[in-house]
Protein backbone atom coordinates (compact mmCIF):
# COMPACT_ATOMS: atom_id res chain seq x y z
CA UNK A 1 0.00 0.00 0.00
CA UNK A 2 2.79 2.29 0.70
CA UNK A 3 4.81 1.94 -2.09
CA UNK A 4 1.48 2.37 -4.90
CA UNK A 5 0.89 5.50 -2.94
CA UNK A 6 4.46 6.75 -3.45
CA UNK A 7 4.20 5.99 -7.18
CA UNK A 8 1.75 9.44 -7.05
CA UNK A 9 3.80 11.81 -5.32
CA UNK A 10 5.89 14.31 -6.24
CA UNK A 11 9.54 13.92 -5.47
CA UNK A 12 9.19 16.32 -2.10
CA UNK A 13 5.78 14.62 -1.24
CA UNK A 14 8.24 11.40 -1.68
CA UNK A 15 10.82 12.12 0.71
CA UNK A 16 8.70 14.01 3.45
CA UNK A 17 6.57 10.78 3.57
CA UNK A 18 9.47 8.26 3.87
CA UNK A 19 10.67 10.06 6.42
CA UNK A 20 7.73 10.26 8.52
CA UNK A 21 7.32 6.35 7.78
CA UNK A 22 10.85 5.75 9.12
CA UNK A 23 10.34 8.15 11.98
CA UNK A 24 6.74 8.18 13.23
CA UNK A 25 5.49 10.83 15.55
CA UNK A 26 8.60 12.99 14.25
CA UNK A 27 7.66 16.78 14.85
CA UNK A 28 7.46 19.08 12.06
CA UNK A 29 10.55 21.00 13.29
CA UNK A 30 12.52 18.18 13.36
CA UNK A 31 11.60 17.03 10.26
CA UNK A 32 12.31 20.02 8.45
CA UNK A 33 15.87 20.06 9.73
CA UNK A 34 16.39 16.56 8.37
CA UNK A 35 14.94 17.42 5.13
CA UNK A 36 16.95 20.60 4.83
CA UNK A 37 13.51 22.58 3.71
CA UNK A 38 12.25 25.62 4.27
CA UNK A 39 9.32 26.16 6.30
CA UNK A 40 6.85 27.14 3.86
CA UNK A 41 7.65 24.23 1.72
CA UNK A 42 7.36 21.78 4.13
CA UNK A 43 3.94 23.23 5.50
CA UNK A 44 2.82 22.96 2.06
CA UNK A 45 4.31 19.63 1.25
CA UNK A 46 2.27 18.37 4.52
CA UNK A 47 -0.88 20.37 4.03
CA UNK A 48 -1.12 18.47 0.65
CA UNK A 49 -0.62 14.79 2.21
CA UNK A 50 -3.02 15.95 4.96
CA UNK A 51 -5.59 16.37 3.24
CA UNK A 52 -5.44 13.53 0.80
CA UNK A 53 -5.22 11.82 4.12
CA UNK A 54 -2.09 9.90 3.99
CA UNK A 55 -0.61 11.80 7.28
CA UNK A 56 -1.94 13.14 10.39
CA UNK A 57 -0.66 16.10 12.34
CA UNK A 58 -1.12 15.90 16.08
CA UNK A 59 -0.24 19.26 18.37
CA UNK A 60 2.93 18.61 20.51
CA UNK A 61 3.56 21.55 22.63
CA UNK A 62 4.11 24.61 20.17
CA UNK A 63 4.95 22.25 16.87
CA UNK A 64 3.24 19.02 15.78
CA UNK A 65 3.97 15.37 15.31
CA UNK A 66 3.30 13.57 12.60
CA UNK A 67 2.21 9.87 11.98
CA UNK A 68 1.78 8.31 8.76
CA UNK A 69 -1.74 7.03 7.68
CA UNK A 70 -0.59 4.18 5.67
């Protein structure tokens, strides 16, 4: 299931979602140190896979963790 879902992503939509796989419950901030994007990106990126609902985005404090739906 995971791998026919990455076959629709783009290459950023990709690697944000592997990494969340590897790392669940990983915060956004962390994340986007790891990924080496910018913080508009990434909120976008994440936004996206929200709402086709293949993440979720849980408040942690003053950033969020995210967990893979898939």
């Amino acid at each position: 299931k995971f791998e026919f879902a990455m076959k629709f992503l783009n290459p950023y939509e990709a690697k944000v979602l592997r990494k969340i796989k590897e790392e669940e419950g990983i915060t956004q901030s962390t994340l986007r140190l790891k990924l080496d994007m910018s913080k508009a990106k990434l909120s976008y990126v994440l936004q996206d896979l929200e709402k086709r609902e293949l993440i979720k985005r849980v408040e942690k404090g003053k950033t969020l963790q995210i967990f893979s739906k898939i």
